[in-house]
PDB file of N, CA and C in Angstrom:
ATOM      1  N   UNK A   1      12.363  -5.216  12.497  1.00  0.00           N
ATOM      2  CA  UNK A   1      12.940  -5.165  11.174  1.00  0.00           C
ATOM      3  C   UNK A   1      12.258  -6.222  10.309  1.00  0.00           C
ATOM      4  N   UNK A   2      12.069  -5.833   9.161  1.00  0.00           N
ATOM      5  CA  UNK A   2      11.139  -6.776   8.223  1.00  0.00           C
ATOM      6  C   UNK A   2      12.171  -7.582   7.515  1.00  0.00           C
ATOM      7  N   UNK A   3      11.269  -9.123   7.553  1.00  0.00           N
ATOM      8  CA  UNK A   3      12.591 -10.089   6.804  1.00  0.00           C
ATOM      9  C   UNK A   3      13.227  -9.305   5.531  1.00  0.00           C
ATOM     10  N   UNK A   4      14.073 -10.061   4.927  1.00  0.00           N
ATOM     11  CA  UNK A   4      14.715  -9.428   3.604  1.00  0.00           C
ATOM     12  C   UNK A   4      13.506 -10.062   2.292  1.00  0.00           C
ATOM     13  N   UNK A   5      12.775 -11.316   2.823  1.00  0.00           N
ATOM     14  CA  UNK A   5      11.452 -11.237   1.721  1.00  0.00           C
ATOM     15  C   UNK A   5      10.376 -10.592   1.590  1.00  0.00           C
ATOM     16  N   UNK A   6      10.726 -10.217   2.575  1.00  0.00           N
ATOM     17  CA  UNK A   6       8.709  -8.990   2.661  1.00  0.00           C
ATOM     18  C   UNK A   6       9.365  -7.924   2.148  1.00  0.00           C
ATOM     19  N   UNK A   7      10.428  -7.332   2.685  1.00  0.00           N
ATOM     20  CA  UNK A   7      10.927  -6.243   1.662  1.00  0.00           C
ATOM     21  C   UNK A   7      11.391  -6.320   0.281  1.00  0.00           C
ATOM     22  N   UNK A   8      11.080  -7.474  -0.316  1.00  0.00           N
ATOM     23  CA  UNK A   8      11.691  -7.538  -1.775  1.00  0.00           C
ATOM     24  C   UNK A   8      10.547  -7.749  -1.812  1.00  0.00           C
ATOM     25  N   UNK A   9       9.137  -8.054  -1.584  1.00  0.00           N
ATOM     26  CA  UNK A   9       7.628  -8.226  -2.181  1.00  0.00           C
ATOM     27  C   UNK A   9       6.856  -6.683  -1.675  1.00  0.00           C
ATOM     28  N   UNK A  10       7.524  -5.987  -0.819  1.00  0.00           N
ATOM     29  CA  UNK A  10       6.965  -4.636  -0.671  1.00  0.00           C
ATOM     30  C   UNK A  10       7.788  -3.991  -1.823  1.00  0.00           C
ATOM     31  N   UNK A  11       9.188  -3.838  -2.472  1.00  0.00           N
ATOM     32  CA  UNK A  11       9.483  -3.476  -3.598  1.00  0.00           C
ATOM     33  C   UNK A  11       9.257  -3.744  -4.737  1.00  0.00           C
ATOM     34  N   UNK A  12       8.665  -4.832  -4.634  1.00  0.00           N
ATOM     35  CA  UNK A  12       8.245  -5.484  -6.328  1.00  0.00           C
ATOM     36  C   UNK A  12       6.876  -4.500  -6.440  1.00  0.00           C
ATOM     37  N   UNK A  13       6.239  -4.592  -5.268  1.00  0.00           N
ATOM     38  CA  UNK A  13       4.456  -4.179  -5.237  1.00  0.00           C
ATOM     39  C   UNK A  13       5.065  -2.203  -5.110  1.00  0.00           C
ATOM     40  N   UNK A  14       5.719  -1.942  -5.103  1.00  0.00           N
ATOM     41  CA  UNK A  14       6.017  -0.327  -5.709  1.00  0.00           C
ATOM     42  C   UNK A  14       6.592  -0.244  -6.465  1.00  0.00           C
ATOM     43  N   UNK A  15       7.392  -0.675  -7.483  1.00  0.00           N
ATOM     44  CA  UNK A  15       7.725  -0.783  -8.441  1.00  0.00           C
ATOM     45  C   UNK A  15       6.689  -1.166  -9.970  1.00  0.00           C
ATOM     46  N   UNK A  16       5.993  -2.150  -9.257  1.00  0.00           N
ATOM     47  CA  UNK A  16       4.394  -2.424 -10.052  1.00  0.00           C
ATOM     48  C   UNK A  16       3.692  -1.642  -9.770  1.00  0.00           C
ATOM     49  N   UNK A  17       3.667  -0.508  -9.271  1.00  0.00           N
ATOM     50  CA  UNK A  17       2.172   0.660  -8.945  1.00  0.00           C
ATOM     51  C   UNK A  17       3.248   2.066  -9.945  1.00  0.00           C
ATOM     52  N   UNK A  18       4.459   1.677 -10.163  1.00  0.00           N
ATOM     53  CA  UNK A  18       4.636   2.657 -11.017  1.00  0.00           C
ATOM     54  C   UNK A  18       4.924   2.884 -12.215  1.00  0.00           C
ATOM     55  N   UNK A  19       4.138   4.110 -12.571  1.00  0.00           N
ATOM     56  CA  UNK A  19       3.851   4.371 -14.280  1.00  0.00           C
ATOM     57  C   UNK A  19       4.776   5.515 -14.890  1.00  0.00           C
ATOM     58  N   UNK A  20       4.938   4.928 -15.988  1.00  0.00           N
ATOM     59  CA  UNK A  20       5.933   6.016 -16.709  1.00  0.00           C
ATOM     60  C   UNK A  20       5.289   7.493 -16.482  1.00  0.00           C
ATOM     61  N   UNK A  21       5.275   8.391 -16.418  1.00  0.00           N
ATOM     62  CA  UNK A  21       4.541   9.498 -17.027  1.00  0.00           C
ATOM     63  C   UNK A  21       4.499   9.884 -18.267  1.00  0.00           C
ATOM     64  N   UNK A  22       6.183   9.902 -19.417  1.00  0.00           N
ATOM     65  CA  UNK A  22       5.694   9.907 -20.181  1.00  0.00           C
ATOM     66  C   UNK A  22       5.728   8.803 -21.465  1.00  0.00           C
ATOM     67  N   UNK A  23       5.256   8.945 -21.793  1.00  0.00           N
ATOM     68  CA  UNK A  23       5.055   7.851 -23.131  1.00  0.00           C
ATOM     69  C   UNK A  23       6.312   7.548 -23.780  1.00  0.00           C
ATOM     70  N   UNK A  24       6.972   6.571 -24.232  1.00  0.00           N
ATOM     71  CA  UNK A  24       8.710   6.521 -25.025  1.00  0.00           C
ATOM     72  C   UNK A  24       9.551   7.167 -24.065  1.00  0.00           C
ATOM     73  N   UNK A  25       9.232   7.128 -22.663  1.00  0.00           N
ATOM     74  CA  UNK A  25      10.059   7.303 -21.645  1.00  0.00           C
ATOM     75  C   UNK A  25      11.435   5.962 -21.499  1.00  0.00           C
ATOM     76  N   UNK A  26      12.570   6.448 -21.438  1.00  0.00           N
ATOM     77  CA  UNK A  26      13.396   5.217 -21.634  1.00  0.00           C
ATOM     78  C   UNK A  26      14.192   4.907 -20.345  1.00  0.00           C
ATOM     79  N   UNK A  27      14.842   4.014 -19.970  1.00  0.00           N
ATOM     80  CA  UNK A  27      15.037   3.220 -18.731  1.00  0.00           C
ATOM     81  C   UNK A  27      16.040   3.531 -18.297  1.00  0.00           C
ATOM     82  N   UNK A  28      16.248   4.094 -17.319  1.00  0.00           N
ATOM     83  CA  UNK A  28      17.703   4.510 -16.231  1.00  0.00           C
ATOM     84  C   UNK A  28      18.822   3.848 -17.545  1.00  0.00           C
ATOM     85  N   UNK A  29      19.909   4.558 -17.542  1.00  0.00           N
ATOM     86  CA  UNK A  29      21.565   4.671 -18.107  1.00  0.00           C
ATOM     87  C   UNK A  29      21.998   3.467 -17.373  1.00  0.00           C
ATOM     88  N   UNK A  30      22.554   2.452 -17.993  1.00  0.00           N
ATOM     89  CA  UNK A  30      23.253   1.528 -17.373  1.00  0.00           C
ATOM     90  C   UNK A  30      24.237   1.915 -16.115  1.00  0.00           C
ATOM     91  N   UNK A  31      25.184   2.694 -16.616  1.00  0.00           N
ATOM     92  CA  UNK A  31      26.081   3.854 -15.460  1.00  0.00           C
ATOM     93  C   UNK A  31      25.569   3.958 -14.510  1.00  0.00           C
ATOM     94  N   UNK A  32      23.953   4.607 -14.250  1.00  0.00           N
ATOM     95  CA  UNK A  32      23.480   4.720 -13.087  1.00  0.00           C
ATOM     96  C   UNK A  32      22.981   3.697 -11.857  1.00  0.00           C
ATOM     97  N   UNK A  33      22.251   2.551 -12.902  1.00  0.00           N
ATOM     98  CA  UNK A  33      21.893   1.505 -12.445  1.00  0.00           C
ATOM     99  C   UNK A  33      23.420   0.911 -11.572  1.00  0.00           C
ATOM    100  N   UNK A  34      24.153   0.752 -12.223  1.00  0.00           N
ATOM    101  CA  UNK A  34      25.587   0.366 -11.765  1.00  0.00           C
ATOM    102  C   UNK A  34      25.994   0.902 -10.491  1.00  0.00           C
ATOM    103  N   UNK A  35      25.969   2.185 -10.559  1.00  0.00           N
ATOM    104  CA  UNK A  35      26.417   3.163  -9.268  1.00  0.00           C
ATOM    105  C   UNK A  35      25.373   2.922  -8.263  1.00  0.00           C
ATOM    106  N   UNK A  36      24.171   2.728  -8.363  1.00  0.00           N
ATOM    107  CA  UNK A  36      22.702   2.692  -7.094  1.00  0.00           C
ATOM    108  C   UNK A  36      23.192   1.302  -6.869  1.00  0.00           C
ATOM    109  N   UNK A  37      23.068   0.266  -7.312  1.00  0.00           N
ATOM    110  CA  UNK A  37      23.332  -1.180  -6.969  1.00  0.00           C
ATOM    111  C   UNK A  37      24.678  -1.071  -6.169  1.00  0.00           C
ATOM    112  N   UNK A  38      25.676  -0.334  -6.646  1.00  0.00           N
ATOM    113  CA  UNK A  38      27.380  -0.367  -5.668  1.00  0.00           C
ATOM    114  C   UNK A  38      27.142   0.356  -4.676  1.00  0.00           C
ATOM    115  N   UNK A  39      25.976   0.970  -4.228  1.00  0.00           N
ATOM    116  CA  UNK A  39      25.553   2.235  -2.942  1.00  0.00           C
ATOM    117  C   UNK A  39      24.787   0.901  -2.212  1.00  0.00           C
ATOM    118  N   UNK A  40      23.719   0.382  -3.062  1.00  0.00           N
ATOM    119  CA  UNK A  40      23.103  -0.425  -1.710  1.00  0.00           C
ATOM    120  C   UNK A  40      24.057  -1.081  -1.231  1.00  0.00           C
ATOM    121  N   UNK A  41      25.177  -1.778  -2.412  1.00  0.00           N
ATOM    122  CA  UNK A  41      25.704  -3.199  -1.749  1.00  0.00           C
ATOM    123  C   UNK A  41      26.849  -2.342  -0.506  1.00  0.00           C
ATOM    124  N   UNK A  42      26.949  -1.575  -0.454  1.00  0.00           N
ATOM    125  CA  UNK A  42      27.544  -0.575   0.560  1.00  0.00           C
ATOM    126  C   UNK A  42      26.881  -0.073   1.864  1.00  0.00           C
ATOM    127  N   UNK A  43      25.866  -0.126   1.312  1.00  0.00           N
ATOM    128  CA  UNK A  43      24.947   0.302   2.411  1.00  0.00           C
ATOM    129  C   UNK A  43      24.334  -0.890   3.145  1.00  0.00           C
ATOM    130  N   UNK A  44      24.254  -2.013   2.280  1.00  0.00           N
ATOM    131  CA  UNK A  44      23.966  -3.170   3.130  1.00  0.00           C
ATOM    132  C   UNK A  44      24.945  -4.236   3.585  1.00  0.00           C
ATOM    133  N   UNK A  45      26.286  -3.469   3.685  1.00  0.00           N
ATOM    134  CA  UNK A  45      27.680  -4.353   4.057  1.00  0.00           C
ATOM    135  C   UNK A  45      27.982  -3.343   5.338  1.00  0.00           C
ATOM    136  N   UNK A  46      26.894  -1.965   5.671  1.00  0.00           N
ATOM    137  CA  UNK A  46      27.921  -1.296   6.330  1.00  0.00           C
ATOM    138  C   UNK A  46      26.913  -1.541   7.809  1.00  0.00           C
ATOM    139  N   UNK A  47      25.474  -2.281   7.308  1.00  0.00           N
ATOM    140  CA  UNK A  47      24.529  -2.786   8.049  1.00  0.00           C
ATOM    141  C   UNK A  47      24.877  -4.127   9.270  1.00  0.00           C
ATOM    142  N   UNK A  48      25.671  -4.647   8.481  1.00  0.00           N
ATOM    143  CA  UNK A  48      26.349  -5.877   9.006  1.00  0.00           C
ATOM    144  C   UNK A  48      26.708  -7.132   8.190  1.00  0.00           C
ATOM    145  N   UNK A  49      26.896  -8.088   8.366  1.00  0.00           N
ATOM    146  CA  UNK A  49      27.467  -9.390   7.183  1.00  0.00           C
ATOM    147  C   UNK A  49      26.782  -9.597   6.388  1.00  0.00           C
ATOM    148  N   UNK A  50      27.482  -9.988   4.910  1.00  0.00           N
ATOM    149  CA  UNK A  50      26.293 -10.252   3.854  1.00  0.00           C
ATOM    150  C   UNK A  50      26.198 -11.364   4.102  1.00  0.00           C
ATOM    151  N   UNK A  51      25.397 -12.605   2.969  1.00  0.00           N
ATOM    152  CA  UNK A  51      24.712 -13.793   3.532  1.00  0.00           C
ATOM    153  C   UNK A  51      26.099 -14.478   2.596  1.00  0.00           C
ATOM    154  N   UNK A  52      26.604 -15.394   2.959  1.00  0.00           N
ATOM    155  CA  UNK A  52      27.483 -15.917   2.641  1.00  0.00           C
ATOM    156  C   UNK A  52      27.310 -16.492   1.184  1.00  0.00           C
ATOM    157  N   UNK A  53      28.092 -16.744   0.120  1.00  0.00           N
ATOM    158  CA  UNK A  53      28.321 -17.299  -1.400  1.00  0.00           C
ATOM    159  C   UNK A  53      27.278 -18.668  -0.966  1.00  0.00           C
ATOM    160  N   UNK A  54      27.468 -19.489  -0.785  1.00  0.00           N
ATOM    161  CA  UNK A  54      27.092 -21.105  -0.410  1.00  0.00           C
ATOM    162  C   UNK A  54      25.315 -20.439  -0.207  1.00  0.00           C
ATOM    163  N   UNK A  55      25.093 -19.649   0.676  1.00  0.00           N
ATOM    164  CA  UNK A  55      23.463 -19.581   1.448  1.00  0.00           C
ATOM    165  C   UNK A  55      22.836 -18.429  -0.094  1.00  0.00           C
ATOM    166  N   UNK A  56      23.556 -17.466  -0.185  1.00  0.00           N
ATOM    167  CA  UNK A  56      23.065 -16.983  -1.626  1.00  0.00           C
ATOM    168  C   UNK A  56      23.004 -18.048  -2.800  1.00  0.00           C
ATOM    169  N   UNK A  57      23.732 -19.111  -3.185  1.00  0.00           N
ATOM    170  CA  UNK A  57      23.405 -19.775  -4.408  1.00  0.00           C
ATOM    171  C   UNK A  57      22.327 -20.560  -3.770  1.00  0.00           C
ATOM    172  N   UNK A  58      22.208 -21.621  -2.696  1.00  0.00           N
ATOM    173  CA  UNK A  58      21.206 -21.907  -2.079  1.00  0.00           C
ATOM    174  C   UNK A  58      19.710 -20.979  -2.178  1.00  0.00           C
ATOM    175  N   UNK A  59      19.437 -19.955  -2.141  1.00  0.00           N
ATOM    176  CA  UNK A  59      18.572 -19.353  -1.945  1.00  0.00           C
ATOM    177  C   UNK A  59      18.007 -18.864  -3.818  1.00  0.00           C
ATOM    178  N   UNK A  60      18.593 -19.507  -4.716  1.00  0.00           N
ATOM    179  CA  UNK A  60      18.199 -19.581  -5.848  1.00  0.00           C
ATOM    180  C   UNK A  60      19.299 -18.711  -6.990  1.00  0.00           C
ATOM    181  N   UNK A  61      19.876 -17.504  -6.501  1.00  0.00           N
ATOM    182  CA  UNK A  61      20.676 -16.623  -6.968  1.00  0.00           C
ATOM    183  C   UNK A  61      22.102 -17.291  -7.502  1.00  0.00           C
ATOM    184  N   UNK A  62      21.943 -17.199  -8.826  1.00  0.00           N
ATOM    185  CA  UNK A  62      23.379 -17.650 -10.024  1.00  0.00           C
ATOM    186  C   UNK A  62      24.351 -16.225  -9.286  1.00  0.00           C
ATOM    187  N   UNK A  63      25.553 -17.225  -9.335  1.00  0.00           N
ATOM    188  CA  UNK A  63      27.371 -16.630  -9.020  1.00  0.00           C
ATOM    189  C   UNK A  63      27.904 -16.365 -10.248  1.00  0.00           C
ATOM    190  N   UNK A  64      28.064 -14.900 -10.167  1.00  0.00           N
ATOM    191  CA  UNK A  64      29.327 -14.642 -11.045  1.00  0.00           C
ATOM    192  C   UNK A  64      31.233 -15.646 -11.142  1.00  0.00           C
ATOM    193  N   UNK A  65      31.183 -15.555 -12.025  1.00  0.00           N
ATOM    194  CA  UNK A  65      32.748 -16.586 -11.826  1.00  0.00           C
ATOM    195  C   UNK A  65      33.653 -16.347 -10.403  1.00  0.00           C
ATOM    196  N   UNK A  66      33.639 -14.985 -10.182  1.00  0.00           N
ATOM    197  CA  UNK A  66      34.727 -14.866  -8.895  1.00  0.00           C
ATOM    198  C   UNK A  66      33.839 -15.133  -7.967  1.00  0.00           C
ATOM    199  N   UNK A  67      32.480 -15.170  -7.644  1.00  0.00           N
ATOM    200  CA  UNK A  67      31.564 -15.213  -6.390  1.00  0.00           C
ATOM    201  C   UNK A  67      31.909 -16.521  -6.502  1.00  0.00           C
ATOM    202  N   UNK A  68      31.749 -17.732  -7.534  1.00  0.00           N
ATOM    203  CA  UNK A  68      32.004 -18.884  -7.473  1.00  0.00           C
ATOM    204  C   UNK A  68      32.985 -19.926  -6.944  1.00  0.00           C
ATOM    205  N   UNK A  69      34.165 -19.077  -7.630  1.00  0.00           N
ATOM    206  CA  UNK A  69      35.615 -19.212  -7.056  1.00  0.00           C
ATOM    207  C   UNK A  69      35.630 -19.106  -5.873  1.00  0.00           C
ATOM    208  N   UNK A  70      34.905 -18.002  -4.996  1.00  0.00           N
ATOM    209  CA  UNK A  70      35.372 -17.743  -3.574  1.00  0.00           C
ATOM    210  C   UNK A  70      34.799 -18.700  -2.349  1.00  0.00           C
ATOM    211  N   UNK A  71      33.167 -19.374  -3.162  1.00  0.00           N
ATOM    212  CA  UNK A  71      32.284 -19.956  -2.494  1.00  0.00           C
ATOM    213  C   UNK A  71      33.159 -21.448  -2.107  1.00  0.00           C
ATOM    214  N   UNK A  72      33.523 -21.537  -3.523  1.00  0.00           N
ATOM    215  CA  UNK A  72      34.310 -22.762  -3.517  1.00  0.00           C
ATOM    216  C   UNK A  72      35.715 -22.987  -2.713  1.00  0.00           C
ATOM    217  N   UNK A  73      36.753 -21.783  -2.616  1.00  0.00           N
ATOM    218  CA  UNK A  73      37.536 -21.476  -1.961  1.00  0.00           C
ATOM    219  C   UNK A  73      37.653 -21.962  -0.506  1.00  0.00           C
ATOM    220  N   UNK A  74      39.018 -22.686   0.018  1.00  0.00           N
ATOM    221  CA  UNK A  74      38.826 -22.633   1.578  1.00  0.00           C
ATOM    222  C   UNK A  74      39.202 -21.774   2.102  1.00  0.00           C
ATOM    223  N   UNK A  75      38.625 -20.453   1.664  1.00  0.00           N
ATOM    224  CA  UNK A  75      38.663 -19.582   2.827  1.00  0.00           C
ATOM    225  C   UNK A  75      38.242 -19.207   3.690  1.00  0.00           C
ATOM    226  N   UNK A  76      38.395 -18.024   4.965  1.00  0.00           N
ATOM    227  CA  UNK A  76      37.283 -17.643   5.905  1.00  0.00           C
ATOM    228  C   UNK A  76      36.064 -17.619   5.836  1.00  0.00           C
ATOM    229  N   UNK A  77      35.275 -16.944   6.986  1.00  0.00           N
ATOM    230  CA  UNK A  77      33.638 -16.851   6.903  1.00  0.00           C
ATOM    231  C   UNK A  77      33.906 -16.025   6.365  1.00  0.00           C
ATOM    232  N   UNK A  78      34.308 -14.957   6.708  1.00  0.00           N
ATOM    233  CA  UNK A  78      34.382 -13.268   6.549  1.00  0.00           C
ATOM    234  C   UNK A  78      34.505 -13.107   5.282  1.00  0.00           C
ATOM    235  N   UNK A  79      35.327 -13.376   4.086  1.00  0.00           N
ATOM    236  CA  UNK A  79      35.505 -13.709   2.577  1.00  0.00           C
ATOM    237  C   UNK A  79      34.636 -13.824   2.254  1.00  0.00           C
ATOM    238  N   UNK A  80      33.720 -15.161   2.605  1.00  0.00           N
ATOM    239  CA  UNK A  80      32.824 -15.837   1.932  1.00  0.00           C
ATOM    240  C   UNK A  80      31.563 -15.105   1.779  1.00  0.00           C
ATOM    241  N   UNK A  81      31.692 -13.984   3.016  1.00  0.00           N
ATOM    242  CA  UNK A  81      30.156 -13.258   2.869  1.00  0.00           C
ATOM    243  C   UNK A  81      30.496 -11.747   2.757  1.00  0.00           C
ATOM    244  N   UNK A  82      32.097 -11.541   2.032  1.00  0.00           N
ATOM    245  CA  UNK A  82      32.569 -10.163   1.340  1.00  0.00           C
ATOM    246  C   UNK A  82      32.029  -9.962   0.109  1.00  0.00           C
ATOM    247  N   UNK A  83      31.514  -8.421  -0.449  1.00  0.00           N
ATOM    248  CA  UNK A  83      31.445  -7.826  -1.238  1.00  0.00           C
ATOM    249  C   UNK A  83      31.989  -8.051  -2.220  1.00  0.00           C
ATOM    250  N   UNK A  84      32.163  -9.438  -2.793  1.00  0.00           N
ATOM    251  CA  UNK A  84      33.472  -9.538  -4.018  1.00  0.00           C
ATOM    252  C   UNK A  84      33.597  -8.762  -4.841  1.00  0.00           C
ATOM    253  N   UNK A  85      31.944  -8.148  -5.131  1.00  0.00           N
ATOM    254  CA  UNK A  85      32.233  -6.690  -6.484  1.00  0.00           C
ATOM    255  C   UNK A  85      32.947  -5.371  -6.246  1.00  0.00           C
ATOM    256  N   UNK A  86      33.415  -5.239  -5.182  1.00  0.00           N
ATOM    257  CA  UNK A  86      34.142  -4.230  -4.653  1.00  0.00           C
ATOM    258  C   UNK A  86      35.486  -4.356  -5.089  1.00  0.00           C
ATOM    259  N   UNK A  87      35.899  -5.278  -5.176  1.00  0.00           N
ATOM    260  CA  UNK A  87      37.533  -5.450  -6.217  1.00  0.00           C
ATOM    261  C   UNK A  87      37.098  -5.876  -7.343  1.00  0.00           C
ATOM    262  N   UNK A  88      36.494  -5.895  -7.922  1.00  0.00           N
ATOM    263  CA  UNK A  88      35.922  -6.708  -9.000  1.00  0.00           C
ATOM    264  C   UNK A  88      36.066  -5.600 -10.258  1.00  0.00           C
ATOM    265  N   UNK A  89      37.091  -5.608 -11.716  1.00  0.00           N
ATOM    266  CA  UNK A  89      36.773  -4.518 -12.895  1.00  0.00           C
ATOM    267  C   UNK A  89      35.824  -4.730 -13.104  1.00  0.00           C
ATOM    268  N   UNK A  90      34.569  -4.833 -13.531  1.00  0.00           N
ATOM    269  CA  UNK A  90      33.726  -5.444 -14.108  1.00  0.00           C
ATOM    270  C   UNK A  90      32.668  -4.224 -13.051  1.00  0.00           C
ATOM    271  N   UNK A  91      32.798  -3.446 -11.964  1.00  0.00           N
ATOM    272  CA  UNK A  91      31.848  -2.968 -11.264  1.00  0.00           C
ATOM    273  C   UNK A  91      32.472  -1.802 -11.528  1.00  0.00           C
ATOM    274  N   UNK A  92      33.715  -1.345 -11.607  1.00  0.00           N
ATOM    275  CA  UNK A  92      34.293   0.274 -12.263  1.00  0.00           C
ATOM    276  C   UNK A  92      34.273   0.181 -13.887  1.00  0.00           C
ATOM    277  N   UNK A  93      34.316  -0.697 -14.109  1.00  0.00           N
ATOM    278  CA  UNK A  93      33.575  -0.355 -15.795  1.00  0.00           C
ATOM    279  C   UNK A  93      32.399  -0.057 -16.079  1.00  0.00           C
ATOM    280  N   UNK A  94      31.160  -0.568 -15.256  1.00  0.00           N
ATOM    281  CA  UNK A  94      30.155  -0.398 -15.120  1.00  0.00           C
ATOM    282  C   UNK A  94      29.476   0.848 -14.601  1.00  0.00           C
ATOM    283  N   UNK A  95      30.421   1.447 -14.074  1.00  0.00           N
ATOM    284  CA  UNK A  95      30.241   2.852 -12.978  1.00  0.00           C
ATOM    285  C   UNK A  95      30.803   3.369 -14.158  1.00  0.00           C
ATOM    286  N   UNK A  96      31.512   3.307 -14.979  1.00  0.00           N
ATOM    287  CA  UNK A  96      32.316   4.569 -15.813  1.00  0.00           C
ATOM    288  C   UNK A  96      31.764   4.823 -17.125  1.00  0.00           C
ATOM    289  N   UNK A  97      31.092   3.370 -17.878  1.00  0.00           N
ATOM    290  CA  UNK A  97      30.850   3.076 -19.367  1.00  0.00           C
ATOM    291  C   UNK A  97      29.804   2.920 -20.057  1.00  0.00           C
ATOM    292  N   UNK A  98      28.633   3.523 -20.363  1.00  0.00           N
ATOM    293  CA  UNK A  98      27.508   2.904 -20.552  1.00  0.00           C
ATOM    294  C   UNK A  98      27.166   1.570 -21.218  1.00  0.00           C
ATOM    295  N   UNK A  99      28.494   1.115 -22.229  1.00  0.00           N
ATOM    296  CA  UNK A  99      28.235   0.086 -22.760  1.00  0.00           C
ATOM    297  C   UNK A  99      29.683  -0.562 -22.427  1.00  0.00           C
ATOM    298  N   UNK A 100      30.114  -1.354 -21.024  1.00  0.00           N
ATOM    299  CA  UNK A 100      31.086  -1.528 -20.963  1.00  0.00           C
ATOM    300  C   UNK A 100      31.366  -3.022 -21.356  1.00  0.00           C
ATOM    301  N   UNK A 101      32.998  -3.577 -21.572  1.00  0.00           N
ATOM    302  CA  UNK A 101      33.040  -4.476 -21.687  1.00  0.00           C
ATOM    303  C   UNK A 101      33.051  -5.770 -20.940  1.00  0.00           C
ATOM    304  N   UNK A 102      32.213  -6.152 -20.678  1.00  0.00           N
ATOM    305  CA  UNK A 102      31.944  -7.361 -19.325  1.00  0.00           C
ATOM    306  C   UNK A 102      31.078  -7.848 -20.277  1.00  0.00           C
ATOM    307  N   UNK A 103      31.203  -9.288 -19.946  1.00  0.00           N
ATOM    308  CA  UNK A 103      30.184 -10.264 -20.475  1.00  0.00           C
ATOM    309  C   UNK A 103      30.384 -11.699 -19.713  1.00  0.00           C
ATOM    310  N   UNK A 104      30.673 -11.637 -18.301  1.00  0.00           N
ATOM    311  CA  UNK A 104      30.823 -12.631 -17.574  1.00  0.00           C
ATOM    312  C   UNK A 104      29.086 -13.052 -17.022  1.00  0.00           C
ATOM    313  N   UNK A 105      29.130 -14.665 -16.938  1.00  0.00           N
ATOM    314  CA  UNK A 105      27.228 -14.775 -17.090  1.00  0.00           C
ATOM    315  C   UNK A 105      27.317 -14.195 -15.333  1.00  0.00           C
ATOM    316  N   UNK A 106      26.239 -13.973 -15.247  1.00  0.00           N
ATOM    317  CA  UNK A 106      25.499 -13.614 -13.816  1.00  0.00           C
ATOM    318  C   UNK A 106      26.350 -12.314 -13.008  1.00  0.00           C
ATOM    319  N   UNK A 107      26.861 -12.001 -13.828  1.00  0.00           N
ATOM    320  CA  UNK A 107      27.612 -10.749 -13.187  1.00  0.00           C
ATOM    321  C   UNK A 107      26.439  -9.490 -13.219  1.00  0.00           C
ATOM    322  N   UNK A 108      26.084  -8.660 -11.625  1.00  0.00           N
ATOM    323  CA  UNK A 108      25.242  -7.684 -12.032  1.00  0.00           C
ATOM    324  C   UNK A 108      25.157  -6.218 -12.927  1.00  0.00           C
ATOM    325  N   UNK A 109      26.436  -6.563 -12.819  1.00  0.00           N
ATOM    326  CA  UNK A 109      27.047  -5.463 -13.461  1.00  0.00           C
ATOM    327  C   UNK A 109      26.930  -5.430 -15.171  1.00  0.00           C
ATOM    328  N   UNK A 110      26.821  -6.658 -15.712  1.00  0.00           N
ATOM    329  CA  UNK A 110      26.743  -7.107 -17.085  1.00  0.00           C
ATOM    330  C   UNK A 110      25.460  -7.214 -17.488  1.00  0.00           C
ATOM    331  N   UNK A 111      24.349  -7.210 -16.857  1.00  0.00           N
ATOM    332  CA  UNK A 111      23.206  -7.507 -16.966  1.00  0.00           C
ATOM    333  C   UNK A 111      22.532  -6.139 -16.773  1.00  0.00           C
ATOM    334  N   UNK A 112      23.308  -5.178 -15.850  1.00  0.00           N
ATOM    335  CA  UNK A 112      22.655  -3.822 -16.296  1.00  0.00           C
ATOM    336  C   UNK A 112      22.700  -3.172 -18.020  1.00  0.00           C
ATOM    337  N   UNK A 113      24.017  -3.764 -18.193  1.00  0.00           N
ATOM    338  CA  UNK A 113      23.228  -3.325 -19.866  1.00  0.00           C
ATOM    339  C   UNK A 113      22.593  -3.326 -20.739  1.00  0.00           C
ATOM    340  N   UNK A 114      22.396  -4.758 -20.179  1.00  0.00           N
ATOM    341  CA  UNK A 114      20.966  -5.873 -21.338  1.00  0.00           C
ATOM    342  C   UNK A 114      19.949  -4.537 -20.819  1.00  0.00           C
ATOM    343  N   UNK A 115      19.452  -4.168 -20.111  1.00  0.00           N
ATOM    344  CA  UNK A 115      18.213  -4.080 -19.697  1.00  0.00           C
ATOM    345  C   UNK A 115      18.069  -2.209 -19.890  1.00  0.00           C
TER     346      UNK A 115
END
């Protein structure tokens, strides 16, 4: 199995080899982006543990307010390296709204709209 960095530098390097086809071609629907991001984080929770709040901000990646809260929290391991966007409004608004209302910083869900 390839670390989780060679596979984010084998996705950057296919993502950079690809070209619009057509010209004023415009960028995936926020909605969708929203729904593919809530499939991986599903698909890579159903793989086995995510990397815990504390080792994700460590590893350079800004916390949404509740990821923050939880990191900080004395709670379990198991919490700490849960899916927080899975209860989270801010990820069914995002699945439902193209321009929804979230504006919490570092939330992924809020940042699919900028883009």
């Amino acid at each position: 199995m390839a670390e989780p960095k060679s596979k984010d530098q084998d996705f950057e390097k296919l993502a950079a080899s690809v070209r619009l086809t057509r010209p004023g071609a415009t960028h995936a629907p926020a909605r969708l982006k929203a729904r593919v991001y809530s499939a991986l984080m599903l698909a890579a929770a159903a793989e086995g543990e995510l990397r815990d709040m504390a080792k994700t901000k460590e590893a350079g990646r800004e916390l949404c307010a509740f990821e923050e809260l939880v990191r900080l929290a004395p709670v379990n391991r198991k919490l700490k390296s849960a899916n927080i966007c899975r209860v989270c409004h801010a990820r069914v608004l995002a699945e439902m709204l193209e321009n929804p209302p979230i504006y919490w910083p570092h939330c992924p869900y809020a940042e699919f709209k900028k883009s």
